[in-house]
C-alpha atoms as a PDB file:
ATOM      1  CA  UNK A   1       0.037   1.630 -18.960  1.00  0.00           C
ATOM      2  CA  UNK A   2      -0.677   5.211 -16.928  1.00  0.00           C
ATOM      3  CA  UNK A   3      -2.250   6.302 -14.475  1.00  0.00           C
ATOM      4  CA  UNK A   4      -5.020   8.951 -14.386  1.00  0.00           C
ATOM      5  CA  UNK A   5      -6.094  11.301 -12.081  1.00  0.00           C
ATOM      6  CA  UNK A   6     -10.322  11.111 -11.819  1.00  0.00           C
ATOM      7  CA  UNK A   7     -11.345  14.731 -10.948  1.00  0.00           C
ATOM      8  CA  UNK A   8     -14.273  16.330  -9.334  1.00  0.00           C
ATOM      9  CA  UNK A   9     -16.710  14.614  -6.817  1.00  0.00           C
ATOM     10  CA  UNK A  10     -16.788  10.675  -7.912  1.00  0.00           C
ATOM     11  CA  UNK A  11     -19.477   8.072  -7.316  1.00  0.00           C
ATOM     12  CA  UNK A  12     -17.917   5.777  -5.021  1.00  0.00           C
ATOM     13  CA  UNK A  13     -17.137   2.966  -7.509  1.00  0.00           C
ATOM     14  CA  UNK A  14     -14.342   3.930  -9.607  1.00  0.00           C
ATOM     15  CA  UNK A  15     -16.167   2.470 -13.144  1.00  0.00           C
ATOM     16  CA  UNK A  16     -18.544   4.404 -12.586  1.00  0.00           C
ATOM     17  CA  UNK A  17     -16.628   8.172 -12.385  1.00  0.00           C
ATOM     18  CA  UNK A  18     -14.413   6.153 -14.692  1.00  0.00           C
ATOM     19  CA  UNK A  19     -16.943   5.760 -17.320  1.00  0.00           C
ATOM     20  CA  UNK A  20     -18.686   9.636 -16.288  1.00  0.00           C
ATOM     21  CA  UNK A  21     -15.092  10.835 -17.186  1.00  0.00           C
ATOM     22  CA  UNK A  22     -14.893   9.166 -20.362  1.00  0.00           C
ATOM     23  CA  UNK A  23     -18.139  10.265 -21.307  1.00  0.00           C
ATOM     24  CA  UNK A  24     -17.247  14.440 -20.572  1.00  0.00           C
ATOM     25  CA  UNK A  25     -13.959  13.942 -22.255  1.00  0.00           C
ATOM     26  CA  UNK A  26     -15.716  12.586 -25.660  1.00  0.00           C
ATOM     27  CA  UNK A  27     -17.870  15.035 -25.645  1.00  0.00           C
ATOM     28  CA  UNK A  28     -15.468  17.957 -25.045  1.00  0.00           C
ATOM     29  CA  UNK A  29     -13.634  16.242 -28.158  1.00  0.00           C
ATOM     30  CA  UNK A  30     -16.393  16.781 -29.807  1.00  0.00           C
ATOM     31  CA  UNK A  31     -17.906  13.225 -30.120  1.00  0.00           C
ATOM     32  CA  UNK A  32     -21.448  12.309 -30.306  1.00  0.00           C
ATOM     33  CA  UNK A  33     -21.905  10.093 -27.674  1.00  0.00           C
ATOM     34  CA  UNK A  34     -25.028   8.135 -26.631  1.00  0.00           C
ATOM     35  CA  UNK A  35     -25.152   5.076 -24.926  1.00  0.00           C
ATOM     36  CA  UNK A  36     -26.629   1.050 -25.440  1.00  0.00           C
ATOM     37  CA  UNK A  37     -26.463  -1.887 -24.000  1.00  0.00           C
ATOM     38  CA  UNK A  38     -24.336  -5.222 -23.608  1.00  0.00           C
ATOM     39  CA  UNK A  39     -25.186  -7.988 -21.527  1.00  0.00           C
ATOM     40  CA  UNK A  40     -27.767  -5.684 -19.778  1.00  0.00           C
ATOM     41  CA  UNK A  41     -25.006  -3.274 -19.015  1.00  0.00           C
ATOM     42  CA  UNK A  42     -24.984   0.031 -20.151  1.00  0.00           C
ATOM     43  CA  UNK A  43     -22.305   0.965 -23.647  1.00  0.00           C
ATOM     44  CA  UNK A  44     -21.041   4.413 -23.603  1.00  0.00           C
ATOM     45  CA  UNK A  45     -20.549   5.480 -26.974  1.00  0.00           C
ATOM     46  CA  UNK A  46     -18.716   7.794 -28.440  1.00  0.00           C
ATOM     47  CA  UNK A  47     -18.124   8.550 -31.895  1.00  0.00           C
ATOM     48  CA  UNK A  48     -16.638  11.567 -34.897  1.00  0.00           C
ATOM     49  CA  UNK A  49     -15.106  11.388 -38.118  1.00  0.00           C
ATOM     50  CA  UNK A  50     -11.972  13.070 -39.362  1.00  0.00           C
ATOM     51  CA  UNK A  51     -10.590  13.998 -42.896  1.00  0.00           C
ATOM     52  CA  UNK A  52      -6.643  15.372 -43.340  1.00  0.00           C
ATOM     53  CA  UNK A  53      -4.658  16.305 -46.111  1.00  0.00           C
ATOM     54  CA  UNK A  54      -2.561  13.749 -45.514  1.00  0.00           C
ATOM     55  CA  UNK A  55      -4.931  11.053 -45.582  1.00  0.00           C
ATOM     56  CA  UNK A  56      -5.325  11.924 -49.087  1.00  0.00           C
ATOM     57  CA  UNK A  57      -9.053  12.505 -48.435  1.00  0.00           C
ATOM     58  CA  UNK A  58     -10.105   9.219 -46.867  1.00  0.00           C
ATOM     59  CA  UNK A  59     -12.338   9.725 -44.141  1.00  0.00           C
ATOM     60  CA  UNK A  60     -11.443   7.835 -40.660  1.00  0.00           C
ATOM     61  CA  UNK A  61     -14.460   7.134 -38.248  1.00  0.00           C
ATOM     62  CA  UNK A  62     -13.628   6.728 -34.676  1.00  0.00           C
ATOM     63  CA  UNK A  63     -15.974   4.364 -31.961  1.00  0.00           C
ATOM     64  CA  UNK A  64     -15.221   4.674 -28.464  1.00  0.00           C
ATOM     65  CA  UNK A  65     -17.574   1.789 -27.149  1.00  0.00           C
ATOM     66  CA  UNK A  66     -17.176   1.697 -23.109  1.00  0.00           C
ATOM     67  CA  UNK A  67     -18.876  -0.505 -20.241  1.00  0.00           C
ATOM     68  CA  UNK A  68     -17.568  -1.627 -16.864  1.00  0.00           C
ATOM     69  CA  UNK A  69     -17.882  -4.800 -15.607  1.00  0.00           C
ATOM     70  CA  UNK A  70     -16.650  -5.998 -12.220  1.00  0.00           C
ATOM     71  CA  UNK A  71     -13.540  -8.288 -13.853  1.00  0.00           C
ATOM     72  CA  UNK A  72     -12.084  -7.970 -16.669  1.00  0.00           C
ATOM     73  CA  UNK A  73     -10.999 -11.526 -18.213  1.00  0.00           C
ATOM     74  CA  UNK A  74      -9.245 -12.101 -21.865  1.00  0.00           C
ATOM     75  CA  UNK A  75     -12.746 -13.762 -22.844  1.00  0.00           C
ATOM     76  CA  UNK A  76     -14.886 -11.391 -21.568  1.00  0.00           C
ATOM     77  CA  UNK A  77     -12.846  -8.532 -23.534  1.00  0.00           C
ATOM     78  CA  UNK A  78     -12.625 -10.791 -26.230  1.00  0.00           C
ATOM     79  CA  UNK A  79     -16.364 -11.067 -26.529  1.00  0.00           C
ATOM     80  CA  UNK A  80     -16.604  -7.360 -25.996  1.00  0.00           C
ATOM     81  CA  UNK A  81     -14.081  -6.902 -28.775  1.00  0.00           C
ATOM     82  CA  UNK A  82     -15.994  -8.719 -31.284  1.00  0.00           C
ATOM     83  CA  UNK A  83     -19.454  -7.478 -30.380  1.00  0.00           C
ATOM     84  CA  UNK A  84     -18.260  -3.336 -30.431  1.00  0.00           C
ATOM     85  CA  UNK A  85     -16.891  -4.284 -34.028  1.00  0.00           C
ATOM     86  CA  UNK A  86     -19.686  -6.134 -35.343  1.00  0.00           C
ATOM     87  CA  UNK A  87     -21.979  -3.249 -33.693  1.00  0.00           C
ATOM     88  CA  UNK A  88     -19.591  -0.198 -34.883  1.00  0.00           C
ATOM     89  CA  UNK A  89     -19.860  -1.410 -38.777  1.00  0.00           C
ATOM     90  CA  UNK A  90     -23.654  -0.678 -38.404  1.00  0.00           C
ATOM     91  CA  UNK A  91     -23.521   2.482 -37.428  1.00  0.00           C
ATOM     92  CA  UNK A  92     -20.838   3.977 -40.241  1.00  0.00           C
ATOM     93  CA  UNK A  93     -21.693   6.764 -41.887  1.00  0.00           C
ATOM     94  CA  UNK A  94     -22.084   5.402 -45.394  1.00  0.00           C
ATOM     95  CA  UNK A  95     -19.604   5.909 -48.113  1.00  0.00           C
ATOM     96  CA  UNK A  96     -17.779   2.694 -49.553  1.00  0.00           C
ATOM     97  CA  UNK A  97     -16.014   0.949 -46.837  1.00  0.00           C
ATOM     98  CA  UNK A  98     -12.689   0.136 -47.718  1.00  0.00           C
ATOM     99  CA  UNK A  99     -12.441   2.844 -50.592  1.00  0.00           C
ATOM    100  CA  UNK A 100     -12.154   6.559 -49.017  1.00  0.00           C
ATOM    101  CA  UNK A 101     -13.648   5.809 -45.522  1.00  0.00           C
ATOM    102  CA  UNK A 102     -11.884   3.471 -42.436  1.00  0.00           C
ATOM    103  CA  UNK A 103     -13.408   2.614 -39.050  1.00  0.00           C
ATOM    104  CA  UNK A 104     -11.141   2.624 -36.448  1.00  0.00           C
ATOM    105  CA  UNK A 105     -13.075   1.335 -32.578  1.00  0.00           C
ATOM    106  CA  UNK A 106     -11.984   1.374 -29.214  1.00  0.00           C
ATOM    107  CA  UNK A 107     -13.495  -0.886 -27.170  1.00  0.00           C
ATOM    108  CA  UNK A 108     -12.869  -0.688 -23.638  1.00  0.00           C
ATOM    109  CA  UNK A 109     -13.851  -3.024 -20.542  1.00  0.00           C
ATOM    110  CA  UNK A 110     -13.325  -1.121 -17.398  1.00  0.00           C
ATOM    111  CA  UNK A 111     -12.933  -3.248 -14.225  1.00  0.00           C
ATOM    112  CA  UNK A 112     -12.182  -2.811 -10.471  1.00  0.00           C
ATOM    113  CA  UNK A 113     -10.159  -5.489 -11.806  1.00  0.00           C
ATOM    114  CA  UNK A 114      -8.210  -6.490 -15.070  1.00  0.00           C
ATOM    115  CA  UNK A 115      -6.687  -9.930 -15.201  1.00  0.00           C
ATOM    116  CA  UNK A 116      -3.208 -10.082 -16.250  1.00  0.00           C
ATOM    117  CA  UNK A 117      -4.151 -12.289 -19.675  1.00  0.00           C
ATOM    118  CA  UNK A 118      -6.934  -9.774 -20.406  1.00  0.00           C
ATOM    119  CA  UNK A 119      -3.814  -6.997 -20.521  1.00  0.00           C
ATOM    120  CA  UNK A 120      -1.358  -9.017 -22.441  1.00  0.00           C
ATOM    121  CA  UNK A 121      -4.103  -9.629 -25.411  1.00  0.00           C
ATOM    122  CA  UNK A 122      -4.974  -6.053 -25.441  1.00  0.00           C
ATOM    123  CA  UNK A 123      -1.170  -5.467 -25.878  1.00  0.00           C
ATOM    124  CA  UNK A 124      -0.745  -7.429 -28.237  1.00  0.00           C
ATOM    125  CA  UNK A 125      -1.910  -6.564 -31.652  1.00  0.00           C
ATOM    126  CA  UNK A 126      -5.011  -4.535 -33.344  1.00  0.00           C
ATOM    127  CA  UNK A 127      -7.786  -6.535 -34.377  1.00  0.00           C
ATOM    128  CA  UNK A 128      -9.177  -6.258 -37.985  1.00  0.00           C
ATOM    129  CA  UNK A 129     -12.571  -7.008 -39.496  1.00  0.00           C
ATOM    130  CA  UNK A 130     -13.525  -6.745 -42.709  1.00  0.00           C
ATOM    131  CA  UNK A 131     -11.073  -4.464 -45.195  1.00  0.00           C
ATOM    132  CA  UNK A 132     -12.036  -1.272 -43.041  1.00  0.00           C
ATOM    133  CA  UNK A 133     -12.345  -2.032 -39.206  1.00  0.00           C
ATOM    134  CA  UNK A 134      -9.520  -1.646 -37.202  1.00  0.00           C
ATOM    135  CA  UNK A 135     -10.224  -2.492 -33.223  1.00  0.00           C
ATOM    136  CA  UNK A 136      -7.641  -1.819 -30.502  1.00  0.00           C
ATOM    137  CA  UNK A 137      -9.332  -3.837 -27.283  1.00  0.00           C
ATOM    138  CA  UNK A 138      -8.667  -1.253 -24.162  1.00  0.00           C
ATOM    139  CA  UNK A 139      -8.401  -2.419 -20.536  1.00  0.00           C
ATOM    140  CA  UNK A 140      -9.050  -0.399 -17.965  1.00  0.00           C
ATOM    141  CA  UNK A 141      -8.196  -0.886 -14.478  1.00  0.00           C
ATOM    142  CA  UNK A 142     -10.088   1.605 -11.666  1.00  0.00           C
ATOM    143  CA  UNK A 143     -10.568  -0.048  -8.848  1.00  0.00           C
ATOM    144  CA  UNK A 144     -11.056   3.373  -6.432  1.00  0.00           C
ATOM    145  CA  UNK A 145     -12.643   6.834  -8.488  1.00  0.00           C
ATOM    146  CA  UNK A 146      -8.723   8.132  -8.054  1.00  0.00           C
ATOM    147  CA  UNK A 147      -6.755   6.494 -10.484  1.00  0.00           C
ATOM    148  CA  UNK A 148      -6.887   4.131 -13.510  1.00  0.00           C
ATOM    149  CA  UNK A 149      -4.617   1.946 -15.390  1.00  0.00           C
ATOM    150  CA  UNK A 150      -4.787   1.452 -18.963  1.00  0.00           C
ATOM    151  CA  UNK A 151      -3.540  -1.183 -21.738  1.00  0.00           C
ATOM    152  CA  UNK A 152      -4.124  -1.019 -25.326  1.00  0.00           C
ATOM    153  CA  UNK A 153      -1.921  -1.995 -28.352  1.00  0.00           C
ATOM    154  CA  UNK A 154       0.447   1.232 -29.530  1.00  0.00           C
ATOM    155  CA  UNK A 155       2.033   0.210 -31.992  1.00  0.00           C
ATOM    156  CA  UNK A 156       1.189   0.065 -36.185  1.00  0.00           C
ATOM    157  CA  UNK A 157      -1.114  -1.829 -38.093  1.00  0.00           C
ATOM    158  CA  UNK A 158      -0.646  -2.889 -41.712  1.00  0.00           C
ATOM    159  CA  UNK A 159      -3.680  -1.885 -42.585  1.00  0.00           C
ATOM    160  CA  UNK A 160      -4.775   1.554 -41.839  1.00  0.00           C
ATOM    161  CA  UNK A 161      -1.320   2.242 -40.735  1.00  0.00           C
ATOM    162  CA  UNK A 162      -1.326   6.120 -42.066  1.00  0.00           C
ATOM    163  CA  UNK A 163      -4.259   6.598 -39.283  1.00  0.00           C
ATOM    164  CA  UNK A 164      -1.989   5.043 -36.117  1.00  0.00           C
ATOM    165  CA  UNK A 165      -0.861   8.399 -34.916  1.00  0.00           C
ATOM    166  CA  UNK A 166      -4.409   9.995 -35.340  1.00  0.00           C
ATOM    167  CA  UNK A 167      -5.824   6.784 -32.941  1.00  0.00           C
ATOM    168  CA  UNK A 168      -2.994   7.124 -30.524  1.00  0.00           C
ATOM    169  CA  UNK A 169      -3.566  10.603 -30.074  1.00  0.00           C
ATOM    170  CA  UNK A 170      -7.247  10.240 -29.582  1.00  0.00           C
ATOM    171  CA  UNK A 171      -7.315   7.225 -27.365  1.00  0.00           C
ATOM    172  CA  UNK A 172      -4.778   8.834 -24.961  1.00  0.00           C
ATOM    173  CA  UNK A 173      -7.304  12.157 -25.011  1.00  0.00           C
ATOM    174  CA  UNK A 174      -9.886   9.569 -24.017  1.00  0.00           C
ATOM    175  CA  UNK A 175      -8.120   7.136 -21.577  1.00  0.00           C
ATOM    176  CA  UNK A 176      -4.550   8.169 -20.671  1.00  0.00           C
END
């Protein structure tokens, strides 16, 4: 869990700049981003592939699927969790899933308020559907446009394991 610093000239609710920020730092990443809706609130998305050497050509596709809602609650991010994955597999690029291309999504509820079971289930583990999706749920706290406080699960995954550090590094571009 960090903090981060919002900068520039905020709306007054701190999702909001929260989920501004988000959007300028995917795009200076170089993400496409474009935006849908959950629950009639609006989905920032945000999404690029990568291929490395060291992947031995497999091809990782990245979702950063963002909305605020005024509480975040373990079912609520549960939900959220399951609907970004289910909505990330349709837009993949192609290719054979499973084979030489993974799908790793970052779902994130942001909240002027994150309820302590909400954090501790993000924490806990990756989420996996399918053979190629790999979801790490994201909470963000920002209850003022000054500062936020993230949880996500850092640690490895046995599947998709060889793209952990790639995620990490990416995720705390986007949220740290």
């Amino acid at each position: 869990m960090t903090e981060r610093q919002i900068d520039g000239a905020a709306p007054a609710d701190g999702t909001t700049a929260y989920l501004e920020g988000l959007g300028e730092r995917l795009r200076a990443d170089g993400c496409v981003v474009t935006t849908t809706t959950w629950r009639d609130r609006r989905v920032v998305i945000g999404s690029r592939s990568d291929r490395k050497v060291q992947w031995f050509g497999t091809k990782v596709e990245l979702f950063v699927l963002a909305t605020a809602v005024p509480e975040v609650d373990r079912a609520s991010l549960h939900e959220f969790t399951g609907w970004a994955m289910d909505y990330s597999k349709h837009l993949r690029s192609g290719g054979l899933p499973g084979a030489r291309n993974a799908a790793m999504i970052l779902p994130a509820l942001v909240g002027g308020r994150v309820e302590q079971s909400a954090r501790e289930w993000a924490a806990a583990d990756a989420r996996t559907l399918g053979t190629s999706l790999v979801g790490r749920p994201i909470t963000v706290e920002a209850p003022t446009p000054a500062a936020a406080r993230i949880t996500m699960y850092r640690g490895r995954v046995a599947w998709g394991g060889m793209f952990t550090g790639h995620v990490l590094e990416k995720a705390s571009l986007y949220f740290t």
